[in-house]
N, C-alpha and C. Protein backbone atom coordinates (compact mmCIF):
# COMPACT_ATOMS: atom_id res chain seq x y z
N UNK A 1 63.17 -0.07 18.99
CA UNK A 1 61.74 -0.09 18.76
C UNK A 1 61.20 -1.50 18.98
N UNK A 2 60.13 -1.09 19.67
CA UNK A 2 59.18 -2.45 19.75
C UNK A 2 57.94 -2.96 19.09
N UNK A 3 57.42 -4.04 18.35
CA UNK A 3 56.50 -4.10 17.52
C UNK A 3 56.17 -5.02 18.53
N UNK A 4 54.69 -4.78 18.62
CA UNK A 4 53.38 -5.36 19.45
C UNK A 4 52.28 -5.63 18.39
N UNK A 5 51.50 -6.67 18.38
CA UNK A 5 50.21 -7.16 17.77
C UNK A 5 48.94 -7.18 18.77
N UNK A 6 48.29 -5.89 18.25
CA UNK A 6 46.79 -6.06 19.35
C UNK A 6 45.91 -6.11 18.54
N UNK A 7 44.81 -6.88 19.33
CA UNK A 7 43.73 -7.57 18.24
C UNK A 7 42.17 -7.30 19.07
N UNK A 8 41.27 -6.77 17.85
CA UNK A 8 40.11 -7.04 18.86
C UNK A 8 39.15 -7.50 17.75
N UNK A 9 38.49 -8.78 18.26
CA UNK A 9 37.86 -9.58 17.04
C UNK A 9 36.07 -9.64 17.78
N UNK A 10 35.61 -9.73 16.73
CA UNK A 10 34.15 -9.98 16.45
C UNK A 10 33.55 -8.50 17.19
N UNK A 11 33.45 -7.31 16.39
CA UNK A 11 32.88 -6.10 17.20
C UNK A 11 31.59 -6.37 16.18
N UNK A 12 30.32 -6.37 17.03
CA UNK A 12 29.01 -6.12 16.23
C UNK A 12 28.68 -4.66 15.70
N UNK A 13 28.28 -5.23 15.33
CA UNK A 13 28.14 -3.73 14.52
C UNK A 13 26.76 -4.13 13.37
N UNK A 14 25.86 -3.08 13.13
CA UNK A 14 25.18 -3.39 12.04
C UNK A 14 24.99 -2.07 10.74
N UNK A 15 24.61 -2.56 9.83
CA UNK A 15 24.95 -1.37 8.73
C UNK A 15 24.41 -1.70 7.58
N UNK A 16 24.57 -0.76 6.50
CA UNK A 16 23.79 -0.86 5.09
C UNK A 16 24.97 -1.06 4.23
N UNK A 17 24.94 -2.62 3.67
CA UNK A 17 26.08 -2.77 2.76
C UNK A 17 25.47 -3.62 2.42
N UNK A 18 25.97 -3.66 0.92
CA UNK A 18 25.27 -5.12 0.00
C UNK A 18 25.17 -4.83 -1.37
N UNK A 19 25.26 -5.64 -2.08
CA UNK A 19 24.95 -4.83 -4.14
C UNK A 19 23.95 -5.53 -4.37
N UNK A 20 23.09 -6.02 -3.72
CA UNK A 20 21.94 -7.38 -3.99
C UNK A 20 20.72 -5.91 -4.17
N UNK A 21 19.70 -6.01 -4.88
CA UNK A 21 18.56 -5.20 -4.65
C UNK A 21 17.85 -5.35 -3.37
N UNK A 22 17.72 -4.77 -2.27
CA UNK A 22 17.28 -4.49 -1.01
C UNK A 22 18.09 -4.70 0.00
N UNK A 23 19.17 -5.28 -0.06
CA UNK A 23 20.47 -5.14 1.14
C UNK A 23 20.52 -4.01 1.74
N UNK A 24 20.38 -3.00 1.28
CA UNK A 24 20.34 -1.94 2.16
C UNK A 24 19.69 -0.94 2.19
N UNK A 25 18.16 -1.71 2.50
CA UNK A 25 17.11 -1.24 2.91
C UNK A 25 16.91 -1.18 4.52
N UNK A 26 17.28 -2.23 5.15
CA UNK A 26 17.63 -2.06 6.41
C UNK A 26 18.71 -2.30 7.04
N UNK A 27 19.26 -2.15 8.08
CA UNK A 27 20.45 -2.45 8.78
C UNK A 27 20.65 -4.09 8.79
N UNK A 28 21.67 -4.30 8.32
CA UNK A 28 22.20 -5.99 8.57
C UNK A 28 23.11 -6.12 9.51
N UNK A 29 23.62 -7.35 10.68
CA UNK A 29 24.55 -7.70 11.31
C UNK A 29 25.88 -7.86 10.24
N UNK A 30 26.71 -6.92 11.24
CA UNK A 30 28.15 -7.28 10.54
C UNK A 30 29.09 -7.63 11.50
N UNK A 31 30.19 -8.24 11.82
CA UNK A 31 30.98 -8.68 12.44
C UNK A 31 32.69 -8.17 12.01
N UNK A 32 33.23 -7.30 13.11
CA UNK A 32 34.43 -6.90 11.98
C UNK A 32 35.69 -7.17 13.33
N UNK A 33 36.66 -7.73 12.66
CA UNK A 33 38.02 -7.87 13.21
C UNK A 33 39.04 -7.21 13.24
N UNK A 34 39.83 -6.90 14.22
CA UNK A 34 40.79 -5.67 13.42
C UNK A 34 42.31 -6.48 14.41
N UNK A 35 43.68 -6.71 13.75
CA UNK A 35 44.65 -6.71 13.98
C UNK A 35 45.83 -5.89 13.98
N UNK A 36 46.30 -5.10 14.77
CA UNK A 36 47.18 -4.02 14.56
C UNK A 36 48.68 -4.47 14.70
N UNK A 37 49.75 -3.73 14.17
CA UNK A 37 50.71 -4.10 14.26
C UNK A 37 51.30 -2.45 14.65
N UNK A 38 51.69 -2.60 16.02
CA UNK A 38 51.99 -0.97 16.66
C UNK A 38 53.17 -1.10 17.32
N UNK A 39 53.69 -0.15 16.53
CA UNK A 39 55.35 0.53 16.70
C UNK A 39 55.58 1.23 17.66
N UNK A 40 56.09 0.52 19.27
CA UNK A 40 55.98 1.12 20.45
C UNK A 40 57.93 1.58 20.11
N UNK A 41 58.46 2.64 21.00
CA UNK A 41 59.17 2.89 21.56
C UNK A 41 59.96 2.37 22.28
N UNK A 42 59.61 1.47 23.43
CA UNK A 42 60.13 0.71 23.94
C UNK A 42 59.37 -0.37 24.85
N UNK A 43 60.05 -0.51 25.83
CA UNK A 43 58.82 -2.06 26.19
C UNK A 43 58.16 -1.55 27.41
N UNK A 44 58.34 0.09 27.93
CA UNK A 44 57.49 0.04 28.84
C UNK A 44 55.88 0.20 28.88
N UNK A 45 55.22 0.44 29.94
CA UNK A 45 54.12 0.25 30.66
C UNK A 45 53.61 1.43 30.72
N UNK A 46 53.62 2.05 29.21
CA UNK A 46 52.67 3.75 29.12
C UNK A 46 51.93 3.48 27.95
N UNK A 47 50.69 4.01 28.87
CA UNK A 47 49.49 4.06 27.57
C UNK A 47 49.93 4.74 26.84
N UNK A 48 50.72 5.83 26.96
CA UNK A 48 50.81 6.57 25.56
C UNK A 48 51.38 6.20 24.63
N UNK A 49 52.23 4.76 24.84
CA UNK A 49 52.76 4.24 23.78
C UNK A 49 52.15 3.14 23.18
N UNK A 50 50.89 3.41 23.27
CA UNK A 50 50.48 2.01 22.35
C UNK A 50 48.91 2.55 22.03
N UNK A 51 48.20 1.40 21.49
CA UNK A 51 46.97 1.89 20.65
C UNK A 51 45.76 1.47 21.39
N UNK A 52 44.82 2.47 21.61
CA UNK A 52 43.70 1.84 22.55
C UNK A 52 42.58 1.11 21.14
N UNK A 53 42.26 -0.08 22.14
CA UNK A 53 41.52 -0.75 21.03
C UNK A 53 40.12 -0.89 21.23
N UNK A 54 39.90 -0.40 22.08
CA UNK A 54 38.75 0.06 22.47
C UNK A 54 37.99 1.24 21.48
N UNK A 55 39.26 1.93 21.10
CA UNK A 55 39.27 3.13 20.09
C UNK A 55 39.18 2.34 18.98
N UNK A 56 39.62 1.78 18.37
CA UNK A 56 39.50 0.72 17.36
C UNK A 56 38.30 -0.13 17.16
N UNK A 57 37.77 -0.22 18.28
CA UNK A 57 36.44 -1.13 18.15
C UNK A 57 35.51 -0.27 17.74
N UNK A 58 35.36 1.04 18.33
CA UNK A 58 34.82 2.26 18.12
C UNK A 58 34.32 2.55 17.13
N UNK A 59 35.83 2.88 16.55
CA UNK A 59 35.96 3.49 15.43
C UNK A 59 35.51 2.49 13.98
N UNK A 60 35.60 0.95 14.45
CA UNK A 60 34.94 0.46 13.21
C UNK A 60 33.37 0.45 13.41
N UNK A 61 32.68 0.44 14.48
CA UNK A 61 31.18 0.47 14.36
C UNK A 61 30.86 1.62 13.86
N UNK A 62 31.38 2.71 14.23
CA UNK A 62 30.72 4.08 13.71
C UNK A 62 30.57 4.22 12.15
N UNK A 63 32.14 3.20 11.34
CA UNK A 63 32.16 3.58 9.97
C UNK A 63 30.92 2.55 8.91
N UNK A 64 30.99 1.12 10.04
CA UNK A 64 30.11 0.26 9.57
C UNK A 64 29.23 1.01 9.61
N UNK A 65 28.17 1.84 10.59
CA UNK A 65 26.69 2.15 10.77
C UNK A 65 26.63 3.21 10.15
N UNK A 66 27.91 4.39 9.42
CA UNK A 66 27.55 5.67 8.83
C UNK A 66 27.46 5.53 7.79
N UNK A 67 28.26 4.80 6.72
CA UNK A 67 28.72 5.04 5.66
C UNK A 67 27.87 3.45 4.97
N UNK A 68 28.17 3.39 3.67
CA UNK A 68 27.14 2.46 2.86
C UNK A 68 28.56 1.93 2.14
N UNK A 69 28.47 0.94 2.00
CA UNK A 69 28.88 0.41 0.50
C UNK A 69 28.55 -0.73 -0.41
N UNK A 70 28.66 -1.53 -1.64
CA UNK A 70 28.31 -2.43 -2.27
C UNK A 70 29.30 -3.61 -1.76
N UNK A 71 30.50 -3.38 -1.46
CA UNK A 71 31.45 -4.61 -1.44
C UNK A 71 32.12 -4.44 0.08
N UNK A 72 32.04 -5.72 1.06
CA UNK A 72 32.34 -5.66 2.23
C UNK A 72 33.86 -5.29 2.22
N UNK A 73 34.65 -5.68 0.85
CA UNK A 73 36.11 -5.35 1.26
C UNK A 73 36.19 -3.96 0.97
N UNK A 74 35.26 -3.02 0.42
CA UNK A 74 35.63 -1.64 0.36
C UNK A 74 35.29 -1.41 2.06
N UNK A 75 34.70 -1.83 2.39
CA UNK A 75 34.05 -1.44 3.82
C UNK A 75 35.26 -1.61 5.13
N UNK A 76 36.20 -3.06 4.72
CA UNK A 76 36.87 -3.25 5.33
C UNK A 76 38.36 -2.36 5.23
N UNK A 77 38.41 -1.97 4.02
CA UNK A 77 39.26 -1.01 3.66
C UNK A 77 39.49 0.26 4.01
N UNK A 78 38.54 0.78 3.89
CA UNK A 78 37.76 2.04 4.78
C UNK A 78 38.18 2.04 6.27
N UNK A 79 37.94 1.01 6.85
CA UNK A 79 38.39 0.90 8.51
C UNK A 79 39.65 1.13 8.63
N UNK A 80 40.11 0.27 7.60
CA UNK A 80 41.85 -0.05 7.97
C UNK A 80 42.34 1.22 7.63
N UNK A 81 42.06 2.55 6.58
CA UNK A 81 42.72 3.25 6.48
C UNK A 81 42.27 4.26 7.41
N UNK A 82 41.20 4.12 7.93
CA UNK A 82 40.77 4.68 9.33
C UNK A 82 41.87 4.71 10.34
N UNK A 83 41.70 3.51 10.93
CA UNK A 83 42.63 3.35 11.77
C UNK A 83 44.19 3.54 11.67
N UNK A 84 44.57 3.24 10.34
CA UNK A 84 46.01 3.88 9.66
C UNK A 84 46.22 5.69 10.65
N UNK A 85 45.09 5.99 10.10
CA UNK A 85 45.30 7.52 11.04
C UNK A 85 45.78 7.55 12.33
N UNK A 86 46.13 6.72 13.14
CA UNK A 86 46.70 6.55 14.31
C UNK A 86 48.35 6.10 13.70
N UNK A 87 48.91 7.07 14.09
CA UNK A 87 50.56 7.33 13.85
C UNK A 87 51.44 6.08 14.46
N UNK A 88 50.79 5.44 15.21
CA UNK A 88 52.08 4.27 15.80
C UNK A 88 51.28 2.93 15.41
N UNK A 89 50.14 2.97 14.67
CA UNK A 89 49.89 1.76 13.88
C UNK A 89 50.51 1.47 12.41
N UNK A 90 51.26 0.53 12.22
CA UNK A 90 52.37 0.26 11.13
C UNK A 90 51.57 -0.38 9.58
N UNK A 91 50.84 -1.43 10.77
CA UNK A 91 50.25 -1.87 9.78
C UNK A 91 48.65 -3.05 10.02
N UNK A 92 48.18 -2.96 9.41
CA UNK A 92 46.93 -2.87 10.54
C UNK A 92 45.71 -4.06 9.52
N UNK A 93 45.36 -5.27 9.81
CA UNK A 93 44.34 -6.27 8.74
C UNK A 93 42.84 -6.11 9.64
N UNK A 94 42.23 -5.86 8.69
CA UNK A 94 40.53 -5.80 8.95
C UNK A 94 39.89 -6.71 7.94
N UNK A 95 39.20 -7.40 9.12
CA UNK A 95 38.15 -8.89 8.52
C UNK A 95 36.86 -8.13 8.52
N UNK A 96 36.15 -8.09 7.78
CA UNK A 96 34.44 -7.67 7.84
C UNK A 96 33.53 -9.01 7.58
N UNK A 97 32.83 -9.88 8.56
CA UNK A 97 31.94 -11.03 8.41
C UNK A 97 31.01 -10.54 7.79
N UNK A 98 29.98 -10.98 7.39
CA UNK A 98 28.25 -10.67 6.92
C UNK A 98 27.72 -11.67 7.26
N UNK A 99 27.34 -11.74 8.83
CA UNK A 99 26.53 -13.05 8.71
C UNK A 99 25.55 -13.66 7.96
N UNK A 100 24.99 -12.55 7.98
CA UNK A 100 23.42 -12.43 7.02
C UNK A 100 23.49 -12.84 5.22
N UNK A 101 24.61 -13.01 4.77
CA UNK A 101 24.95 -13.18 3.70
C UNK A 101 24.29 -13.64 2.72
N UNK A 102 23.53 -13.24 1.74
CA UNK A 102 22.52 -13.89 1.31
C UNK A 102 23.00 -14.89 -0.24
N UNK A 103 22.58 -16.27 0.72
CA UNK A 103 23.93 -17.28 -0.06
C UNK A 103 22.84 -18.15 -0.71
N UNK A 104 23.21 -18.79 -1.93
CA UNK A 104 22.08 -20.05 -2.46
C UNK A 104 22.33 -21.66 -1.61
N UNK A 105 23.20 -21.42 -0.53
CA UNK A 105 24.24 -22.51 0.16
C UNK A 105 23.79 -22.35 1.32
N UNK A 106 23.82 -23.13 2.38
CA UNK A 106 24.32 -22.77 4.03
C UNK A 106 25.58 -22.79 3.90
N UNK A 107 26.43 -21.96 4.47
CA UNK A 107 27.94 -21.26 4.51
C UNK A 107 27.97 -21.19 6.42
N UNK A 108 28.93 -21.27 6.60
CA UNK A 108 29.60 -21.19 7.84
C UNK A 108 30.05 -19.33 8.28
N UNK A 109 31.05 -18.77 7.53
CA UNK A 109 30.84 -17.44 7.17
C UNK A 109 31.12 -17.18 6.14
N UNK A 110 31.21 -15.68 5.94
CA UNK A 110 31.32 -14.99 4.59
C UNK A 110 31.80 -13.81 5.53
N UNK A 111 33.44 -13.43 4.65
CA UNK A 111 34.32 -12.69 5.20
C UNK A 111 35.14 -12.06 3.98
N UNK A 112 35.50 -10.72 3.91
CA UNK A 112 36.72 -9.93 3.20
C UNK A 112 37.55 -9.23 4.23
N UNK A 113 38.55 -9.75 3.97
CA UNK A 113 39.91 -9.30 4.84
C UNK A 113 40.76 -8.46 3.76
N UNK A 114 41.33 -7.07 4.40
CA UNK A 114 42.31 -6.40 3.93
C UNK A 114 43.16 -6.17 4.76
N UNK A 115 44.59 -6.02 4.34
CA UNK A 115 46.00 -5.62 5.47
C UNK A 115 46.65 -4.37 4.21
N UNK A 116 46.53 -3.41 5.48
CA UNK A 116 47.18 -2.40 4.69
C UNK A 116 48.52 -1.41 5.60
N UNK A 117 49.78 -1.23 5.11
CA UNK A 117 50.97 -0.73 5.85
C UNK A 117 51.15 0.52 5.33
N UNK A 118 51.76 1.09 6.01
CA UNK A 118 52.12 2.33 5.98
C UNK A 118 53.20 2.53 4.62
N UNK A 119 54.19 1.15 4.59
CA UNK A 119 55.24 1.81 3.62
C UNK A 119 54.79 0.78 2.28
């Protein structure tokens, strides 16, 4: 068996998340990262053995823009066990940015990262 790391970072995405009173009144910019760790078969040169991340990029905008939550790491959590549903992903870390972050500071970003494995 072969373990491969595919990554697809900064997918825009915008959505209703926030615990602040009016955060999610309208759609905010979110920024989400996803790192997979996928359990190929062997080392050849078949899509069917590995994970489209394209599907992955996908699949986190749709959950950012459907679903609501108060805390970006439930949000990021949510993805990762999303994507868990793909059988040859082992183990899989999702970053969720908030650019929009509504800070008493200027901040550079504001990020919750979760890594979650199968065993």
């Amino acid at each position: 068996m072969l373990t491969t790391r595919l990554a697809v970072n900064s997918i825009r995405c915008s959505g209703r998340h926030g615990a602040l009173p009016g955060e999610k009144d309208a759609p905010q910019p979110f920024l989400v990262d996803i790192a997979a760790e996928v359990v190929r078969p062997g080392q050849g040169d078949d899509l069917a053995h590995t994970v489209d991340y394209s599907a992955l990029a996908s699949l986190a905008a749709a959950i950012v823009a459907a679903e609501s939550f108060d805390l970006i790491e439930s949000l990021a959590a949510r993805i990762a066990q999303a994507c868990l549903e793909n059988c040859l992903i082992e183990r899989i870390t999702v970053r969720v940015h908030k650019p929009a972050a509504p800070m008493p500071v200027e901040v550079g970003d504001v990020f919750a990262e979760v890594t979650v494995s199968r065993s």
